[in-house]
C-alpha atoms as a PDB file:
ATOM      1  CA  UNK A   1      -5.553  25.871 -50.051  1.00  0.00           C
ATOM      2  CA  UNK A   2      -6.612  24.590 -46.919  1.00  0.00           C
ATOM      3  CA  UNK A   3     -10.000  22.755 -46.841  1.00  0.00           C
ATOM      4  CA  UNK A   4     -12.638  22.149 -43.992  1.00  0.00           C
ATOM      5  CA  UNK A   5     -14.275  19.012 -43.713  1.00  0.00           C
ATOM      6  CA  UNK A   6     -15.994  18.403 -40.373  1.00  0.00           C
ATOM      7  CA  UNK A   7     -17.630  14.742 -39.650  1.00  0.00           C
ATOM      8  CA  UNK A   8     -21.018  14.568 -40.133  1.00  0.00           C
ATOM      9  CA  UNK A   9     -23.911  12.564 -38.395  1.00  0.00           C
ATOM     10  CA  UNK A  10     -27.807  12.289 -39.297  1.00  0.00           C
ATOM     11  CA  UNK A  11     -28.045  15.152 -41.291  1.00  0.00           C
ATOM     12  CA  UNK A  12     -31.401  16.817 -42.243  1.00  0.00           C
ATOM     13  CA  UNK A  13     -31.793  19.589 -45.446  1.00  0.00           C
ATOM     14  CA  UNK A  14     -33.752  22.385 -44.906  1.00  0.00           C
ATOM     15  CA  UNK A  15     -34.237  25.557 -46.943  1.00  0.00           C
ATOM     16  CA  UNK A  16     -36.277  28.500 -46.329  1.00  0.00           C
ATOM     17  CA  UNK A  17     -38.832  30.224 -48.863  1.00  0.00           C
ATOM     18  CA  UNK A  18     -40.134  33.817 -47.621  1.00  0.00           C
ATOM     19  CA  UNK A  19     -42.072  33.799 -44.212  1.00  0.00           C
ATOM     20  CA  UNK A  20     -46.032  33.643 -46.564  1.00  0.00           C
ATOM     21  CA  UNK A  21     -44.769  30.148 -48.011  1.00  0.00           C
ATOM     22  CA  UNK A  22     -44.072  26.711 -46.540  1.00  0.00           C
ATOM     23  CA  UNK A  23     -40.895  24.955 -45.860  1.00  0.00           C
ATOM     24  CA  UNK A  24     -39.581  22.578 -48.219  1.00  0.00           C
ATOM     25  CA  UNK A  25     -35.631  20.831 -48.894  1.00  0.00           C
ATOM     26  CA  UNK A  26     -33.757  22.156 -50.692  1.00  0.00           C
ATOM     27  CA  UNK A  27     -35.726  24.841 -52.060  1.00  0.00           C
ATOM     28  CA  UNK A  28     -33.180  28.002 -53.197  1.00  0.00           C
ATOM     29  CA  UNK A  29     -35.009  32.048 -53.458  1.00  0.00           C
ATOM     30  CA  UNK A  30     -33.669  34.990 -54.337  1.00  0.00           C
ATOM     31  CA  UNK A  31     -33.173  34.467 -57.946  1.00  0.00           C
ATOM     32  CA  UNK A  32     -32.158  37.679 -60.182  1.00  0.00           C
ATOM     33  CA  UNK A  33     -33.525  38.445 -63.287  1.00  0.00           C
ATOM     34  CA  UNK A  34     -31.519  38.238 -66.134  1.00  0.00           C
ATOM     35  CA  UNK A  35     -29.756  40.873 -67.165  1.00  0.00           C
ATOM     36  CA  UNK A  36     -26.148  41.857 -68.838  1.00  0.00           C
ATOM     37  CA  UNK A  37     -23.465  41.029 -66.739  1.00  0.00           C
ATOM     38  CA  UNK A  38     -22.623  44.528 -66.514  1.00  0.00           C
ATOM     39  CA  UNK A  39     -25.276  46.844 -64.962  1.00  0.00           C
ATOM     40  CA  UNK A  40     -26.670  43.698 -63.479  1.00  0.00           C
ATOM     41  CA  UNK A  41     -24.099  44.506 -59.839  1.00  0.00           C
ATOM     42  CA  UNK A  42     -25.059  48.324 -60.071  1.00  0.00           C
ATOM     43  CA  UNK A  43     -29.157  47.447 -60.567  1.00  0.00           C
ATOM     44  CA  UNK A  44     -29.022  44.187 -58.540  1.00  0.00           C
ATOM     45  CA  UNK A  45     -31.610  44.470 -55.216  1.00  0.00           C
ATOM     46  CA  UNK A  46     -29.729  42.770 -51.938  1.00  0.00           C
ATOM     47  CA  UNK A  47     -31.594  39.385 -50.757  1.00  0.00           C
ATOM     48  CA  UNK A  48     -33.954  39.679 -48.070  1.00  0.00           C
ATOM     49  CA  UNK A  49     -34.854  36.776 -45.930  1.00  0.00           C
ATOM     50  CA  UNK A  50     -36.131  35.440 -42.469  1.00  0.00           C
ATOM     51  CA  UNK A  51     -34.393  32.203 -41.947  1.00  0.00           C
ATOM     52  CA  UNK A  52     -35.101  30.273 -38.395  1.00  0.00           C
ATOM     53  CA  UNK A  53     -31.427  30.086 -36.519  1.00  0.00           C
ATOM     54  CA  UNK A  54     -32.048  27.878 -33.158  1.00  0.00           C
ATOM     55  CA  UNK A  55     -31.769  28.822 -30.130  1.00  0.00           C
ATOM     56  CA  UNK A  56     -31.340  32.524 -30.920  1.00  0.00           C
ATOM     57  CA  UNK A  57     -34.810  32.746 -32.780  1.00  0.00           C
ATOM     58  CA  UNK A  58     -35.447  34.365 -36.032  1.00  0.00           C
ATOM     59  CA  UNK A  59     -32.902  36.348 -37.918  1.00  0.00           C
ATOM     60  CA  UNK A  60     -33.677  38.702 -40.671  1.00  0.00           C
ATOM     61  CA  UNK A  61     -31.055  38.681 -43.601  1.00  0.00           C
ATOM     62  CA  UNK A  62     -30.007  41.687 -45.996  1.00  0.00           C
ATOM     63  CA  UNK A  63     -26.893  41.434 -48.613  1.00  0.00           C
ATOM     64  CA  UNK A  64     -25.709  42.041 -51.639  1.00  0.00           C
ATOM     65  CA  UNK A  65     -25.576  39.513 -54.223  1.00  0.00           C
ATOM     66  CA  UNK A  66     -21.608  38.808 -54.971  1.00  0.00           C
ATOM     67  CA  UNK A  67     -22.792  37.317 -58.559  1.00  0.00           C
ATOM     68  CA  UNK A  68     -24.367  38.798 -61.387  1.00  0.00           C
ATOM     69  CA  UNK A  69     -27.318  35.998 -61.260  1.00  0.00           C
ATOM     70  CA  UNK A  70     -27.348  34.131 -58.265  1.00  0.00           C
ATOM     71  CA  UNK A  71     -30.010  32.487 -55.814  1.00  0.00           C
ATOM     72  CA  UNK A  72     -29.834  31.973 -52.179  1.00  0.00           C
ATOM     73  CA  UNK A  73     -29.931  28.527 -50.451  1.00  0.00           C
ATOM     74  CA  UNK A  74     -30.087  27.644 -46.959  1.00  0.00           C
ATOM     75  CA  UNK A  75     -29.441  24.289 -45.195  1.00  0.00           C
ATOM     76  CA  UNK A  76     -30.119  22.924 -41.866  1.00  0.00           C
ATOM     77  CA  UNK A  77     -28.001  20.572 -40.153  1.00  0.00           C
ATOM     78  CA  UNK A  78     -27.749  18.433 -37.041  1.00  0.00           C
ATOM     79  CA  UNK A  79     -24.574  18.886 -35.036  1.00  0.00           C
ATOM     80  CA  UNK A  80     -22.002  17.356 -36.103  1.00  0.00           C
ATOM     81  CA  UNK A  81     -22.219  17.937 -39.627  1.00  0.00           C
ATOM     82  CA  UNK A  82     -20.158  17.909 -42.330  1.00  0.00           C
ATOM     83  CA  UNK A  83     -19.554  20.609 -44.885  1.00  0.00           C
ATOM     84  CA  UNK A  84     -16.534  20.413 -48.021  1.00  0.00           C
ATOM     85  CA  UNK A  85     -15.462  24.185 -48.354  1.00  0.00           C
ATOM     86  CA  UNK A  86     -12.174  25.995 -48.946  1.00  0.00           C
ATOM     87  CA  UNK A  87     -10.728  29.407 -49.426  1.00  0.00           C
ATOM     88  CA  UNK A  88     -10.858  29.890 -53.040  1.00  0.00           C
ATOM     89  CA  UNK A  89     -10.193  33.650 -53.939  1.00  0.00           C
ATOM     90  CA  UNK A  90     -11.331  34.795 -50.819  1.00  0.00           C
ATOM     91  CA  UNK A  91     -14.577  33.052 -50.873  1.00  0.00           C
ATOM     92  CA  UNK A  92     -15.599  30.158 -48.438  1.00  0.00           C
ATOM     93  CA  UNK A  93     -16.562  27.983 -51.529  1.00  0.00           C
ATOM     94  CA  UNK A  94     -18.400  24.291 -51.867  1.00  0.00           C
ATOM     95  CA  UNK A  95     -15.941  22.056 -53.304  1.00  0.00           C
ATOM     96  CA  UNK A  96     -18.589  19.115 -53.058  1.00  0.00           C
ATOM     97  CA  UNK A  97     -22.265  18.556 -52.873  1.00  0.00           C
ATOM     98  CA  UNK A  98     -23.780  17.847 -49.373  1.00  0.00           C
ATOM     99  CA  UNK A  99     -26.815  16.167 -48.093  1.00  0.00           C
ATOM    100  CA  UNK A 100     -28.189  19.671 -46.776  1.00  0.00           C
ATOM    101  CA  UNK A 101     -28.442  20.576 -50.615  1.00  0.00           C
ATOM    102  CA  UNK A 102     -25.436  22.562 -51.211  1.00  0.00           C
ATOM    103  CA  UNK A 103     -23.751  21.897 -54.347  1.00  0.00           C
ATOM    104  CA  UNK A 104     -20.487  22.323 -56.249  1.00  0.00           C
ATOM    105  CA  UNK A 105     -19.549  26.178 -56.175  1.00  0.00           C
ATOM    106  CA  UNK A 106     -22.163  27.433 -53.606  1.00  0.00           C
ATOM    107  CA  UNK A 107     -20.434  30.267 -51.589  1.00  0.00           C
ATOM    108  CA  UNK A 108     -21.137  30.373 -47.900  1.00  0.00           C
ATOM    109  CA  UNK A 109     -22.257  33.906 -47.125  1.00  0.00           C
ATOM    110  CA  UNK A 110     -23.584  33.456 -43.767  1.00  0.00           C
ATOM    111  CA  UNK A 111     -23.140  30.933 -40.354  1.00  0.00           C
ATOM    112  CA  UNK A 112     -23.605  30.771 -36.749  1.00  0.00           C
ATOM    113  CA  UNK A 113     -20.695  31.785 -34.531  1.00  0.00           C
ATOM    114  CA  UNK A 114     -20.263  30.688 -31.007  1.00  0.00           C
ATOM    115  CA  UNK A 115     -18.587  33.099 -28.618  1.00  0.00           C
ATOM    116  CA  UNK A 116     -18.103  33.706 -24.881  1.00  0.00           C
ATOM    117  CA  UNK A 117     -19.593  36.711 -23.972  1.00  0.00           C
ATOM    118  CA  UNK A 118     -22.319  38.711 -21.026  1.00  0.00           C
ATOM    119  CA  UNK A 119     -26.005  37.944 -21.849  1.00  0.00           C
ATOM    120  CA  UNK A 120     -27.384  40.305 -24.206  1.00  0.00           C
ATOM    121  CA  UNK A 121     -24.222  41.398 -25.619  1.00  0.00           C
ATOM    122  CA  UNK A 122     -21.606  43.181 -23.952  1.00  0.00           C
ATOM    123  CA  UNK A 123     -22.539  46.635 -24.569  1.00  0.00           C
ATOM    124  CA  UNK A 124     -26.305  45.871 -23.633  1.00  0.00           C
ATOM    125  CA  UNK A 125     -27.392  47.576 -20.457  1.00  0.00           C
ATOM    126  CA  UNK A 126     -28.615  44.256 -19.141  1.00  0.00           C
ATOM    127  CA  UNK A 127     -24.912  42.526 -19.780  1.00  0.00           C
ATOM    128  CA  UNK A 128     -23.226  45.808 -17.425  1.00  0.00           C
ATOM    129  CA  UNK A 129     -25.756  45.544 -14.897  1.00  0.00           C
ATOM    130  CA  UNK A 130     -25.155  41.729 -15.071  1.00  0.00           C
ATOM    131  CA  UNK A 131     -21.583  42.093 -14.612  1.00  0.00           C
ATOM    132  CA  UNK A 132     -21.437  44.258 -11.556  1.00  0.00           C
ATOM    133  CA  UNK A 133     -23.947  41.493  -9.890  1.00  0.00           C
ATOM    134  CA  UNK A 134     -21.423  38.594 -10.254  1.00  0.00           C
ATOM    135  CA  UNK A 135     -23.069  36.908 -13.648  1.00  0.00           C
ATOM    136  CA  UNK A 136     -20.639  35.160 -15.149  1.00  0.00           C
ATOM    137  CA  UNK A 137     -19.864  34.612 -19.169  1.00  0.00           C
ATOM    138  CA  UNK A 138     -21.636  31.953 -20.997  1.00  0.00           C
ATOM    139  CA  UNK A 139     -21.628  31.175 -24.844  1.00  0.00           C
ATOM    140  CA  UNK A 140     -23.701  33.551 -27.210  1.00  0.00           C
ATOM    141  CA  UNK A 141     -24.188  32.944 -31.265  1.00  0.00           C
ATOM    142  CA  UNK A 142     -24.491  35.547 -33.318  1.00  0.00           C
ATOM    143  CA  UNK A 143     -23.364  35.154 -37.170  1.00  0.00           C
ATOM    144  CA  UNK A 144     -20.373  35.501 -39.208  1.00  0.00           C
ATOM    145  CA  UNK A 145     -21.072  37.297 -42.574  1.00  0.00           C
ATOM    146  CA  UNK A 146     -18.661  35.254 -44.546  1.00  0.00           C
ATOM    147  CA  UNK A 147     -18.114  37.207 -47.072  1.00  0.00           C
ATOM    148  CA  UNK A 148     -17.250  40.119 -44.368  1.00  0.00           C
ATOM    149  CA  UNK A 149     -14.380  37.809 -42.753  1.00  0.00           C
ATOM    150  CA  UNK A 150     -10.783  39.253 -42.377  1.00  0.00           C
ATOM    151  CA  UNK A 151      -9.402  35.429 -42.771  1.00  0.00           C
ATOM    152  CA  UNK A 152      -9.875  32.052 -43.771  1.00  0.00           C
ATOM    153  CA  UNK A 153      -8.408  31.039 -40.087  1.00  0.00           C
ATOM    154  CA  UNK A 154     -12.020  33.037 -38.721  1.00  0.00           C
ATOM    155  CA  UNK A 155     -14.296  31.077 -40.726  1.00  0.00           C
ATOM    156  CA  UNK A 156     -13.034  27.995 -39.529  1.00  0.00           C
ATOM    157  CA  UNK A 157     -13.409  28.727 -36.350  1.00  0.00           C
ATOM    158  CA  UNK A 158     -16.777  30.196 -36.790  1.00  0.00           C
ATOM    159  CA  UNK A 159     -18.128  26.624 -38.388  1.00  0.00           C
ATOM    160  CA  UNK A 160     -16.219  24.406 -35.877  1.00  0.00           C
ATOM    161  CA  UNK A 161     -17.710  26.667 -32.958  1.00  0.00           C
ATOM    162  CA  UNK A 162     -20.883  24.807 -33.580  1.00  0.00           C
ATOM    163  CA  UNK A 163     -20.616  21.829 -30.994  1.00  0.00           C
ATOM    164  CA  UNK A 164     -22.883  19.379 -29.394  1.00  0.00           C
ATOM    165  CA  UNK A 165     -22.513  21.206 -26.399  1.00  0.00           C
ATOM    166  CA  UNK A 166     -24.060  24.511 -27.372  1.00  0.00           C
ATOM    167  CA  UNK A 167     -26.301  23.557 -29.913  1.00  0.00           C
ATOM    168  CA  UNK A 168     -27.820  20.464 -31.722  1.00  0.00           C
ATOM    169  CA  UNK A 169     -28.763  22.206 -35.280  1.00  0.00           C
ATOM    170  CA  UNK A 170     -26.436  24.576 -37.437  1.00  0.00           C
ATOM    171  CA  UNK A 171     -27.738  27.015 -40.462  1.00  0.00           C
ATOM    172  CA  UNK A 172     -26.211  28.054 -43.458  1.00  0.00           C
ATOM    173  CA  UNK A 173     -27.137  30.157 -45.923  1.00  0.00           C
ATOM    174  CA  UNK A 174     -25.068  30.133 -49.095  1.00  0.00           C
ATOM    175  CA  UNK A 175     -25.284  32.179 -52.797  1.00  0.00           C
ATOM    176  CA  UNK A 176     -25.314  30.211 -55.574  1.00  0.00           C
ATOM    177  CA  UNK A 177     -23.912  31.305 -59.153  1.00  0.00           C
ATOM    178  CA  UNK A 178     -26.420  30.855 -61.428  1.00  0.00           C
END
C-alpha cells in the first residue's frame, strides 16, 4: 500500500462548527445518534456543513456518512503540510495523528484540487466568451470528493496539487469512526 506523506511547515488546526457558532481547534460536528448498526446507514441524515476553503470562498458540504456513527472533522493547514494517509480498502485513511487534529483512522472525504482550466469553469458562459478574446488558462480549485475518486493515483495528485504557488492554506475535511 502506497502511503503519502508530504513535508510539513508551521502548521495551524482549525475545525469548523456550523456557521451560528465560533471557531475553535480541533472541534469535530456531525455526530450520529446511536443506533443499531443496521438501520443506522438506511436512517442516517448526510452531514451538512459550511467550511471556509481560501481563495475560492465558502463551500457548502452535503454527504453521506460512510460509518454507522461517525463525526466530521476539518483541519486547516499552511502550505506545505504534512498529512500520513494511505489507500486502505479504498479509503484515503489516517495512518497517524497530525497537528491539524486528525487522528488514527480518520478517512479523508473531502480536499482542494488544483487544476488548469478557463475562469469560471469551462462550460461557464464567461470561460467561452473568455476564450474567443485570447484569455489564457490559469489554475482553478475546486474539490475532490474522496470517497468519489476512481484511484488512489487521483488523490495523490489532488493533495500534492496544493503548492506554495497557488495557495498558502489547504482544508480537509475528514469522517471519523466513532
Amino acid at each position: 500500500m502506497a502511503a503519502i506523506l508530504l513535508s510539513m511547515t508551521a502548521a495551524s488546526a482549525l475545525a469548523f462548527q456550523p456557521i451560528a457558532r465560533p471557531l475553535h481547534a480541533p472541534v469535530s460536528l456531525g455526530r450520529a445518534p446511536r443506533t443499531p448498526v443496521v438501520a443506522a446507514m438506511a436512517e442516517r441524515a448526510p452531514f451538512e456543513l459550511k467550511v471556509p476553503m481560501p481563495p475560492r470562498g465558502t463551500c457548502s458540504l452535503k454527504f453521506k456518512p460512510l460509518f454507522a456513527e461517525s463525526e466530521v472533522v476539518v483541519v486547516k493547514y499552511d502550505v506545505p503540510f504534512g498529512l500520513n494517509v494511505e489507500n486502505q480498502k479504498g479509503q484515503c485513511v489516517c495512518t497517524k495523528g497530525g497537528l491539524g487534529g486528525e487522528q488514527e483512522g480518520d478517512v479523508l472525504r473531502y480536499c482542494p484540487k488544483w487544476e488548469i482550466g478557463l475562469p469560471g469553469g469551462a462550460a461557464s458562459p464567461g470561460a467561452t466568451i473568455a476564450s474567443f478574446s485570447g484569455a489564457g488558462l490559469s489554475w482553478q480549485m475546486g474539490l475532490l470528493d474522496v470517497a468519489k475518486a476512481t484511484s488512489w493515483d487521483e488523490v495523490v495528485e489532488a493533495l500534492t496539487s496544493n503548492t506554495e504557488e497557488r495557495t498558502d492554506t489547504v482544508t480537509l475535511v475528514f469522517e471519523r469512526p466513532l
